[in-house]
Protein backbone atom coordinates (compact mmCIF):
# COMPACT_ATOMS: atom_id res chain seq x y z
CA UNK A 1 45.99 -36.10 271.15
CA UNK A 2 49.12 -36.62 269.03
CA UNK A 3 51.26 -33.57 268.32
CA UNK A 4 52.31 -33.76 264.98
CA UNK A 5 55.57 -32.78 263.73
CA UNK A 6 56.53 -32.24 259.74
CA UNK A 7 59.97 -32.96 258.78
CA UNK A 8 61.75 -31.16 255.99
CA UNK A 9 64.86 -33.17 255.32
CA UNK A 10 66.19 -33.88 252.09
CA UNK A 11 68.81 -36.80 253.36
CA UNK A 12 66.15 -39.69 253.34
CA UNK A 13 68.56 -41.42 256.27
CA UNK A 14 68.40 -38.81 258.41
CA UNK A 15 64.22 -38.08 257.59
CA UNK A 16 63.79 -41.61 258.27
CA UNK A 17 65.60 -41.76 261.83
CA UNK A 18 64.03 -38.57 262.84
CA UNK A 19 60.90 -39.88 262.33
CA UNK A 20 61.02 -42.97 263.69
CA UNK A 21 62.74 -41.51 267.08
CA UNK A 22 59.56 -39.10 266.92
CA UNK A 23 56.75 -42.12 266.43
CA UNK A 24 58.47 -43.59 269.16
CA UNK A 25 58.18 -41.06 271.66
CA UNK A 26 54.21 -40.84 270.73
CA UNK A 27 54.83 -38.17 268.18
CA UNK A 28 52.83 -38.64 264.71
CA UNK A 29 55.49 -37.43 261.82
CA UNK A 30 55.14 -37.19 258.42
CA UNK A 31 58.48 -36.72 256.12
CA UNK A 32 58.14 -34.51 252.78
CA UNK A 33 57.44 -36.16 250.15
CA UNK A 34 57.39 -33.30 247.25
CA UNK A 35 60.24 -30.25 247.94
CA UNK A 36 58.44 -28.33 245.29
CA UNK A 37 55.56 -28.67 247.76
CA UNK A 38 56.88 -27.78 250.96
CA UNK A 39 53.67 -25.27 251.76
CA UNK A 40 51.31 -27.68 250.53
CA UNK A 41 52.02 -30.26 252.09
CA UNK A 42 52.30 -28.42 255.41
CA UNK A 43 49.11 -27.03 254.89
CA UNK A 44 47.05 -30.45 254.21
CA UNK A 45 49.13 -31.66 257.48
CA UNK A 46 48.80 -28.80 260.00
CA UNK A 47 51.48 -29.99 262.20
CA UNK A 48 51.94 -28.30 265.37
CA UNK A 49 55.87 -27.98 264.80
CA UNK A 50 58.47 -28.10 261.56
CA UNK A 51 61.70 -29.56 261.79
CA UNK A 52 63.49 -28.13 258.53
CA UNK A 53 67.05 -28.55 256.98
CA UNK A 54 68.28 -24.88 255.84
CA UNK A 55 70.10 -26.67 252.20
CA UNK A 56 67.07 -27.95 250.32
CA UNK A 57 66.33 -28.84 247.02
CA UNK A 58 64.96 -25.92 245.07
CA UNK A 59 63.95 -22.98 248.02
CA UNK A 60 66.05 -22.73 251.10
CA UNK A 61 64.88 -23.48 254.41
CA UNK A 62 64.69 -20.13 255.25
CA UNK A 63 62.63 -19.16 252.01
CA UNK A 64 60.43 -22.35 253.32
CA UNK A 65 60.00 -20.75 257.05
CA UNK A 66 58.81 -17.21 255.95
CA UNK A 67 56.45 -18.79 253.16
CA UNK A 68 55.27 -20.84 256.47
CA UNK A 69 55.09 -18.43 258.83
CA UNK A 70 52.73 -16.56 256.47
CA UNK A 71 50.52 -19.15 256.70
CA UNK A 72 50.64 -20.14 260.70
């Protein structure tokens, strides 16, 4: 089993990096696609941890974590 891990970055660089580190250790990541989203998309993914940036486009990544944690 792959964990997954969900990866709420808004510099595409540093999304893309993280990720590939992660599908290199055996890690299955997926990078937001949609910050107006965020719970969506973390919902249809289910991953089993969230790497988040705190400055985001629209919400915080703070606003993002309780919205999560409400739903985890």
């Amino acid at each position: 089993m792959k964990h997954r891990v969900f990866i709420v970055e808004d510099d595409p660089v540093i999304a893309r990096e993280v990720r590939r580190h992660l599908e290199t250790w055996g890690f299955e990541a997926r990078v937001i696609s949609d910050f107006q989203r965020v719970l969506q998309e973390f919902v249809a993914f289910d991953p089993h941890i969230v790497l988040m940036d705190i400055s985001l486009p629209f919400f915080n990544g703070y606003h993002w974590g309780r919205e999560i944690r409400k739903n985890s």
